[in-house]
Protein backbone atom coordinates (compact mmCIF):
# COMPACT_ATOMS: atom_id res chain seq x y z
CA UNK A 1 35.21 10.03 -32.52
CA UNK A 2 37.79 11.86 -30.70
CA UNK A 3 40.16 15.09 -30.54
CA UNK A 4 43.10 13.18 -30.46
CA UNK A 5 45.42 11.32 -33.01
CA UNK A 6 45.18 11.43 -36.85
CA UNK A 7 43.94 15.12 -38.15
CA UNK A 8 40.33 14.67 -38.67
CA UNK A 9 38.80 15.53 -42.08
CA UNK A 10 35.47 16.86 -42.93
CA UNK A 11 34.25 13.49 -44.68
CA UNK A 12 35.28 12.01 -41.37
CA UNK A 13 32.86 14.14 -39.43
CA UNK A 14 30.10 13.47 -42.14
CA UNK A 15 30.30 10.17 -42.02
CA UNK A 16 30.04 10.54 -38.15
CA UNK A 17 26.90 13.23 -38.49
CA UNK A 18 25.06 10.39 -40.90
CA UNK A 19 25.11 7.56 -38.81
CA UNK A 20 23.67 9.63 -35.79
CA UNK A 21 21.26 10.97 -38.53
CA UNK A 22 20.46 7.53 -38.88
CA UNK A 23 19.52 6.16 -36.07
CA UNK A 24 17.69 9.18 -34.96
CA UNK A 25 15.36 8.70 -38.22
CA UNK A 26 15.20 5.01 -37.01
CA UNK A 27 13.68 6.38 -33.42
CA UNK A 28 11.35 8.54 -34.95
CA UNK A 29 10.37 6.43 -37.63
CA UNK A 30 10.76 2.32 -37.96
CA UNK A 31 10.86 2.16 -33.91
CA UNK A 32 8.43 5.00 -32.83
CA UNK A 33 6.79 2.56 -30.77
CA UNK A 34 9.75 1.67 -28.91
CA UNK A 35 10.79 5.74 -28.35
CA UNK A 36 7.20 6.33 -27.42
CA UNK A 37 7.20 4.25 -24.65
CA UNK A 38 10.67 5.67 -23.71
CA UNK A 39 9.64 8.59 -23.45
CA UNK A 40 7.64 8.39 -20.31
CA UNK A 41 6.39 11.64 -18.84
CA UNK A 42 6.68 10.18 -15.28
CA UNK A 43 10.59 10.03 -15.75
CA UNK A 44 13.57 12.50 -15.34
CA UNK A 45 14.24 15.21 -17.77
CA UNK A 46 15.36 12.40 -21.24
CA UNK A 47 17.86 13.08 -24.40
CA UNK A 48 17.59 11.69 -27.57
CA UNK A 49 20.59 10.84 -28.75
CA UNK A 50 22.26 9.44 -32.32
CA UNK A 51 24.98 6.97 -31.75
CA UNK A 52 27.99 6.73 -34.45
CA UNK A 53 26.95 3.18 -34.80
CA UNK A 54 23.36 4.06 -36.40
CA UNK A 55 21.60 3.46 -33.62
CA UNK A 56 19.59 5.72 -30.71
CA UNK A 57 18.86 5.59 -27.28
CA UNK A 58 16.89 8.17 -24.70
CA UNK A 59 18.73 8.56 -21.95
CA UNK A 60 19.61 11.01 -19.05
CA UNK A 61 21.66 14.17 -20.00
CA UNK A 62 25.60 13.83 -19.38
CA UNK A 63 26.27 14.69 -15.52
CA UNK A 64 29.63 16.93 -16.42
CA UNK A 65 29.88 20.67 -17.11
CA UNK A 66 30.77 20.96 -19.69
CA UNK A 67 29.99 17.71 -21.19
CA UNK A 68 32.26 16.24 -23.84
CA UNK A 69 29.92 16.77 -26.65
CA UNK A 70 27.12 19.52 -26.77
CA UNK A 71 23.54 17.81 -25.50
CA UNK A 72 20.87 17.72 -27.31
CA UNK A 73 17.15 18.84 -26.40
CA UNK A 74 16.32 18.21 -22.45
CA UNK A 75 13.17 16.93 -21.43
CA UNK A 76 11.73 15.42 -24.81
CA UNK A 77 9.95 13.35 -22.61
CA UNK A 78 7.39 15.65 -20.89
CA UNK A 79 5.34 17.27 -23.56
CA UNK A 80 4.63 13.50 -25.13
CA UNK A 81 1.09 13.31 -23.59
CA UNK A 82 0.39 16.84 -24.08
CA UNK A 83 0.56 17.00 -27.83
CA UNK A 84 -0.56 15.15 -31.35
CA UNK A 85 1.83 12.55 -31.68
CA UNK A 86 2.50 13.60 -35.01
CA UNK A 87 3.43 17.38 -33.43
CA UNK A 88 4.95 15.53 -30.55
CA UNK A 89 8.05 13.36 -33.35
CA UNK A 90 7.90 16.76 -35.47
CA UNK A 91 9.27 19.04 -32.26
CA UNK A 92 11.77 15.87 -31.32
CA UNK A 93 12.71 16.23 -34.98
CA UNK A 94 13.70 20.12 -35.21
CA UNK A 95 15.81 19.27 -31.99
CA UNK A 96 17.29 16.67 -33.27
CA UNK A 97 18.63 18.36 -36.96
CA UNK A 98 20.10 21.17 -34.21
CA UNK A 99 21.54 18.82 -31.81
CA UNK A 100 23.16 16.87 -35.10
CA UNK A 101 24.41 20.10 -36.61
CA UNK A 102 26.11 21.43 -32.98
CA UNK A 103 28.17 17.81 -32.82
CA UNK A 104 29.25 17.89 -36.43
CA UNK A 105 30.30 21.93 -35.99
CA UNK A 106 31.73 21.12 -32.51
CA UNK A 107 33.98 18.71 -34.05
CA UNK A 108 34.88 20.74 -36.57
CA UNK A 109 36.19 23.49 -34.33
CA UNK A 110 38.00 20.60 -32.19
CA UNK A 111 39.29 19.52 -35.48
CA UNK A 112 40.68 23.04 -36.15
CA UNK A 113 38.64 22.84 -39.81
CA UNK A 114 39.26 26.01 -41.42
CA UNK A 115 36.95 27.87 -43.79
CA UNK A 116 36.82 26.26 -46.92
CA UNK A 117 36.90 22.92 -44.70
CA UNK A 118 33.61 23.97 -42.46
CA UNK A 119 31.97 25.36 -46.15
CA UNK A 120 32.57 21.38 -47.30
CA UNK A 121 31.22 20.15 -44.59
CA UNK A 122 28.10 22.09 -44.81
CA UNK A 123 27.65 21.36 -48.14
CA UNK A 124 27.44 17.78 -47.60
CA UNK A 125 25.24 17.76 -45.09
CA UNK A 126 22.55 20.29 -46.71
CA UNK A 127 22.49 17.65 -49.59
CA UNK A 128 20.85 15.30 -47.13
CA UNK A 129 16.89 15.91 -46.18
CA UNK A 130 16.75 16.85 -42.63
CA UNK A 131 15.41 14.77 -39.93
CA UNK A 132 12.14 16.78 -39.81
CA UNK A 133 11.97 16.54 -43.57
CA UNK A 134 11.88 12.43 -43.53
CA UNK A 135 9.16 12.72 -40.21
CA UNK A 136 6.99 14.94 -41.71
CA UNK A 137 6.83 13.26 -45.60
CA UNK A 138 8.54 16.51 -46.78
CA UNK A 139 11.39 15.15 -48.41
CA UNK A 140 9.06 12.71 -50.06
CA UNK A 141 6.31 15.80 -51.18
CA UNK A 142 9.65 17.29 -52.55
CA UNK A 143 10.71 14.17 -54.52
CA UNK A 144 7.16 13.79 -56.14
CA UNK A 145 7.05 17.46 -57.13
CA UNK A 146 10.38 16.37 -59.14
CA UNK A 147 8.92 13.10 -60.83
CA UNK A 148 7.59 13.52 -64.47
CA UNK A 149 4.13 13.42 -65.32
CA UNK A 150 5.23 9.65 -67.73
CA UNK A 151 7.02 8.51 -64.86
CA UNK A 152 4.28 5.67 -62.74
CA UNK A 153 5.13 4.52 -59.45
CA UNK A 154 2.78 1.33 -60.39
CA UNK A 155 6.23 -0.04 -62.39
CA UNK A 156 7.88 -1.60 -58.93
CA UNK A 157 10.50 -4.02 -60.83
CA UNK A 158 13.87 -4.44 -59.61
CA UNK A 159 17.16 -3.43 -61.17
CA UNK A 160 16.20 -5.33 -63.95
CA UNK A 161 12.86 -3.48 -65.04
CA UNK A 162 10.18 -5.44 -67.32
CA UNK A 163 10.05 -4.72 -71.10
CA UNK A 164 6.07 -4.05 -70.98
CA UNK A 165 5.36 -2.66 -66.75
CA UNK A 166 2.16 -4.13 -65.74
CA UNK A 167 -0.05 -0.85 -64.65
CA UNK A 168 -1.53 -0.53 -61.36
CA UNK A 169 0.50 -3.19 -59.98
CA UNK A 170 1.27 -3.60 -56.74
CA UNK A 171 3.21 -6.99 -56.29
CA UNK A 172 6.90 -5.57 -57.28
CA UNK A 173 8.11 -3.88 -54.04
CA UNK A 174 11.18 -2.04 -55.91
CA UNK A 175 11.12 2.00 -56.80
CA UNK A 176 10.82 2.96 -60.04
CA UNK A 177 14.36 2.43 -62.17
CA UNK A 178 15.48 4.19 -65.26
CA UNK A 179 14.18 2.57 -68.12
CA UNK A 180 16.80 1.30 -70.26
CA UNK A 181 15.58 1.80 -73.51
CA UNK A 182 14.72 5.53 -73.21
CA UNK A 183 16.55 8.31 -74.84
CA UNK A 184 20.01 10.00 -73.09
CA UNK A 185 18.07 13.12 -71.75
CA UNK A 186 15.41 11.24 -70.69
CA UNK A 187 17.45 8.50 -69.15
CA UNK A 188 19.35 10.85 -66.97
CA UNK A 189 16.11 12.74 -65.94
CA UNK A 190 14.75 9.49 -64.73
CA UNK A 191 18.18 8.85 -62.67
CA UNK A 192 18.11 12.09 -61.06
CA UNK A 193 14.61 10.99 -59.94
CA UNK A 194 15.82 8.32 -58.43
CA UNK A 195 18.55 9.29 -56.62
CA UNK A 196 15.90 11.60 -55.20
CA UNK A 197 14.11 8.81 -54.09
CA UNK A 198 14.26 8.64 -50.03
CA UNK A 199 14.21 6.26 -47.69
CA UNK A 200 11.47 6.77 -45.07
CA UNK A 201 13.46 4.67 -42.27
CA UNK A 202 17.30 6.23 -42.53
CA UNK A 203 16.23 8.99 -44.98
CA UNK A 204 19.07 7.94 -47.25
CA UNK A 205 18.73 8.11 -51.41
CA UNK A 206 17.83 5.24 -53.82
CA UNK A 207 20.75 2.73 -54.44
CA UNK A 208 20.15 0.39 -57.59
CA UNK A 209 21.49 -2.69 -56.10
CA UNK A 210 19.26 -2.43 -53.09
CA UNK A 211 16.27 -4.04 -52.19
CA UNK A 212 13.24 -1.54 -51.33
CA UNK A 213 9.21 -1.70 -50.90
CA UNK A 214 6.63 0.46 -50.43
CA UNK A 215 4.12 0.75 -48.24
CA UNK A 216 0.75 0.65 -49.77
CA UNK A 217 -0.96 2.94 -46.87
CA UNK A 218 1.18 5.86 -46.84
CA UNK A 219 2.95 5.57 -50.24
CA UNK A 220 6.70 5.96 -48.48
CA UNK A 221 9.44 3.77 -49.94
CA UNK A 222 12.08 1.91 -47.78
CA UNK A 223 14.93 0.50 -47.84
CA UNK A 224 14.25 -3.43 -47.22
CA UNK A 225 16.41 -4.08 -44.49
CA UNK A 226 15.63 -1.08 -42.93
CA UNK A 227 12.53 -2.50 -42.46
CA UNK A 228 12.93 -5.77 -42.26
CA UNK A 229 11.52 -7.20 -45.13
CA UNK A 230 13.61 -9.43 -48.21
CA UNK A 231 12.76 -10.13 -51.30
CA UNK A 232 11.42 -13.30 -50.96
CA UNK A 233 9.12 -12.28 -48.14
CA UNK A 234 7.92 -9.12 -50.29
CA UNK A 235 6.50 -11.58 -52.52
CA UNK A 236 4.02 -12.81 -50.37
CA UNK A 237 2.83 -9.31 -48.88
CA UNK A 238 -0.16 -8.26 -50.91
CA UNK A 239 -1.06 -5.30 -48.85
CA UNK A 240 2.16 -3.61 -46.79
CA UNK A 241 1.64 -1.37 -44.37
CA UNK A 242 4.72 0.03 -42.63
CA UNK A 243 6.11 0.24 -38.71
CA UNK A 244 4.98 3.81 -38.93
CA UNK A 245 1.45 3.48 -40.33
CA UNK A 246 0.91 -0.40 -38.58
CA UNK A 247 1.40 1.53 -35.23
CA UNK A 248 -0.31 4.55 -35.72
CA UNK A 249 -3.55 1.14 -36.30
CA UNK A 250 -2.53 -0.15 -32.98
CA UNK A 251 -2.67 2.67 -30.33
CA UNK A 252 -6.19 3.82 -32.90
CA UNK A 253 -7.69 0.57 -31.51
CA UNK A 254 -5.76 0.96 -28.08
């Protein structure tokens, strides 16, 4: 994005703020492995940054004063051997919602956005679960604490549910939809639940028409291209286990 040009409107930066969102969840989540080694200690002072194309990179810290956007956290890279790794992505995380919530209010300001253009702005972005939210599981405690006591995350049909869901099974990889022959209130309970399902790759809600799966070790639901995985190679997964929880296996046994 820049100042020039067209006005800029707040769905404008949004869209801008999710995409960094984005590929920030990606570093800290579906390619932790790849950030961890990143993030050597032995290096210079490193940034994480979210690019508007949902993708990350660590990097050095812009060399001008000021620099053309506001930075985020310097120097991710040196407590990474002196913490939990778990702490370690948590404290990345907090740095990360800031750094993502300076750019999209530095824009705004560039963008002259006036008040009730700066409250819109903020209201979109509060709907979303922060980053720390998706590292931590807390957006996903939060979503369960919403899901009725009926509602069984053993049904894992598509957008096309099954007449009689076959309990305690695993071999569907799809959340739970709204089952079609309930009542009105009930059906829109269910779709509220839903849409409150999250993503634990990008973080992003439950879309009908999209594949997801869930991974049998920690429980978390993604989006199936987030994590690489169609359909057709869902069905011959009995037991998935997740980037995040097949790594965390690895460096156990390293």
């Amino acid at each position: 994005m820049d100042g020039g040009g067209t006005p800029r409107t707040p769905e404008d930066v949004f869209r801008d703020f999710r995409a960094r969102r984005a590929g920030m969840i990606k570093a800290l989540t579906t390619d932790v492995e790849k950030f961890y080694q990143q993030c050597d200690p032995e290096k210079e002072n490193l940034c994480l940054y979210g690019l508007p194309n949902e993708t990350w990179e660590v990097n050095l810290p812009a060399e001008e004063v000021p620099p053309e956007l506001p930075e985020p956290a310097l120097g991710i890279n040196f407590a990474r051997d002196g913490m939990e790794e778990k702490d370690w992505l948590s404290l990345v995380a907090v740095h990360s919602d800031a750094w993502l919530l300076a750019v999209a209010f530095y824009f705004g300001a560039r963008f002259g956005f006036d008040k009730e253009s700066r409250k819109r702005l903020f209201v979109m972005i509060n709907n979303l679960p922060t980053i720390y939210e998706v590292v931590t599981g807390t957006a996903k405690k939060q979503t369960k604490e919403k899901t009725p006591k009926n509602s069984s995350k053993s049904n894992k049909s598509g957008t096309k549910p099954p007449q009689q869901p076959e309990p305690n099974s695993r071999g569907s990889k799809m959340p739970p939809p709204k089952d079609e022959d309930d009542s009105g209130g009930e059906e829109d309970e269910e779709e509220d639940d839903h849409e409150n399902t999250l993503c634990g790759s990008c973080g992003d809600n439950y879309g009908q028409d999209e594949f997801w799966i869930c991974c049998d070790a920690c429980e978390t639901w993604f989006h199936g291209k987030c994590v690489k995985i169609t359909p057709a190679k869902a069905e011959h997964i009995k037991h998935y286990k997740c980037p995040n929880c097949s790594g965390s296996s690895k460096r156990a046994r390293a």
